[in-house]
C-alpha atoms as a PDB file:
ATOM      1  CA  UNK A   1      88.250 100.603  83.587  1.00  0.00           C
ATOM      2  CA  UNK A   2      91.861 100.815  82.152  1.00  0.00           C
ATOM      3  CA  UNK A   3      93.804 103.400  80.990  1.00  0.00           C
ATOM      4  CA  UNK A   4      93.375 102.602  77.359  1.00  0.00           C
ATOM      5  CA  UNK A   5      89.289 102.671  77.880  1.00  0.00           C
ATOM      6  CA  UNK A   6      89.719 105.839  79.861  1.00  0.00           C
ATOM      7  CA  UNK A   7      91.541 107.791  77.536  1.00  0.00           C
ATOM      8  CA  UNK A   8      89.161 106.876  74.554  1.00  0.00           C
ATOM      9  CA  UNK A   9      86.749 108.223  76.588  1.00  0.00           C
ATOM     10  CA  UNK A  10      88.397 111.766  77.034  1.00  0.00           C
ATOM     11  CA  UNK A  11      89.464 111.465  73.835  1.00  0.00           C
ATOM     12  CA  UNK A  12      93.253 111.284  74.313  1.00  0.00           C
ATOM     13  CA  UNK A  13      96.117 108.864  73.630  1.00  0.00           C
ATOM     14  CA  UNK A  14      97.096 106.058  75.806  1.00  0.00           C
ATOM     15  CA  UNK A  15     100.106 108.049  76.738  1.00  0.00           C
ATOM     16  CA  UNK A  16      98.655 111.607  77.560  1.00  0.00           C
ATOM     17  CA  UNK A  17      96.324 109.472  80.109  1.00  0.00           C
ATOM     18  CA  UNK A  18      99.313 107.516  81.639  1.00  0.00           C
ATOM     19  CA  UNK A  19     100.647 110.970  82.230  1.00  0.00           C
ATOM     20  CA  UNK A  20      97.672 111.666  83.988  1.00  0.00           C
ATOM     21  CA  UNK A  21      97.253 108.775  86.092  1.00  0.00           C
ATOM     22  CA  UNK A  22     101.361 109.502  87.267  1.00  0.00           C
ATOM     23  CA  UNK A  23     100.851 113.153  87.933  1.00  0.00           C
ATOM     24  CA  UNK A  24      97.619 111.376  90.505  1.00  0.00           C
ATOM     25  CA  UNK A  25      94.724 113.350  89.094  1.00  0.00           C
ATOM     26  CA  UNK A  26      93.001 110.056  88.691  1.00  0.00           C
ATOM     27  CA  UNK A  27      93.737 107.441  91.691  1.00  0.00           C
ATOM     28  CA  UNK A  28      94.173 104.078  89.601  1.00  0.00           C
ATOM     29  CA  UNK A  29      94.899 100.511  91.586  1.00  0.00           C
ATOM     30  CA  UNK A  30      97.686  97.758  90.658  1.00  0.00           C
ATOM     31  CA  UNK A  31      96.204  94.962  89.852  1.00  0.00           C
ATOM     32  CA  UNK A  32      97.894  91.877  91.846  1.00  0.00           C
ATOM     33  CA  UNK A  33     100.337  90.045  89.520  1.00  0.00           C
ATOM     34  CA  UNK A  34      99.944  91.919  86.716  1.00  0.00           C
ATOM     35  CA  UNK A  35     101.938  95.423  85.068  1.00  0.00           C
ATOM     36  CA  UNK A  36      98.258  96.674  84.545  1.00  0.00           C
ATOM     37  CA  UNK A  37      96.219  99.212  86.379  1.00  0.00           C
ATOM     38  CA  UNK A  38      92.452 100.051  86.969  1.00  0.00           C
ATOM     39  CA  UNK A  39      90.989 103.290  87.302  1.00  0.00           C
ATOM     40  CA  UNK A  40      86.646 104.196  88.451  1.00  0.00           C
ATOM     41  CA  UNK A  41      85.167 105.004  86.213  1.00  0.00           C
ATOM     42  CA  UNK A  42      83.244 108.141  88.020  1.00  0.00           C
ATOM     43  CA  UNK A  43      86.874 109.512  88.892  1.00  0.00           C
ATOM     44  CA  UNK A  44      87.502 109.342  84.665  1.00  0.00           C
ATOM     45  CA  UNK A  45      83.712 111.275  84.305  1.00  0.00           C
ATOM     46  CA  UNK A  46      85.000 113.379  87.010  1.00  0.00           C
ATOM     47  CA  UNK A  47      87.712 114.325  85.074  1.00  0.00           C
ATOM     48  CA  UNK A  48      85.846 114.633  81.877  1.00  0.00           C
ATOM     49  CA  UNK A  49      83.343 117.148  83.510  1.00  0.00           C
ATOM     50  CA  UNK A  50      86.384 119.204  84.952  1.00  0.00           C
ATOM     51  CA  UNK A  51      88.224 119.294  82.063  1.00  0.00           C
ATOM     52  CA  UNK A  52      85.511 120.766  79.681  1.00  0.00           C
ATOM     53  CA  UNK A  53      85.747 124.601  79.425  1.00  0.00           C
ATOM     54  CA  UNK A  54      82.801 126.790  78.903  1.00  0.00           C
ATOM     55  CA  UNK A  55      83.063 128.721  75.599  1.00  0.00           C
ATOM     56  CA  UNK A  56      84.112 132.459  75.597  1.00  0.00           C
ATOM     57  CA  UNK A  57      82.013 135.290  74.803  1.00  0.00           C
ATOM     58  CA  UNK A  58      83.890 137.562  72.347  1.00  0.00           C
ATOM     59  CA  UNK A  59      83.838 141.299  74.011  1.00  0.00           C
ATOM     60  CA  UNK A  60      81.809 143.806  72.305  1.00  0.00           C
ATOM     61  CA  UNK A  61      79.268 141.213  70.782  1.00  0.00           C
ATOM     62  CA  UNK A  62      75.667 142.105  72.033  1.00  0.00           C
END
């Protein structure tokens, strides 16, 4: 998938996911010839899943 189809999916901008892909939390290949990159799409879900945080209990509720 690219980067623009993987950040729609996490629901970020184009940019925040290039950030990602640079920082390596998602491997991505060079295409040949071309400026673009590919990432899996199971390391994207992968993400996804990691990145969602359980809601908080507020203290003191019963």
């Amino acid at each position: 998938m690219s980067i623009p189809e993987a950040a729609k999916l996490l629901g970020i901008s184009r940019s925040s996911m290039q950030r990602i892909v640079r920082a390596g939390r998602v491997a991505s290949i060079q295409v040949p010839g071309m400026r673009t990159r590919r990432l899996l799409r199971e390391d994207v879900e992968q993400l996804a899943r990691a990145s969602i945080r359980p809601a908080t209990v507020a203290s003191g509720e019963s």
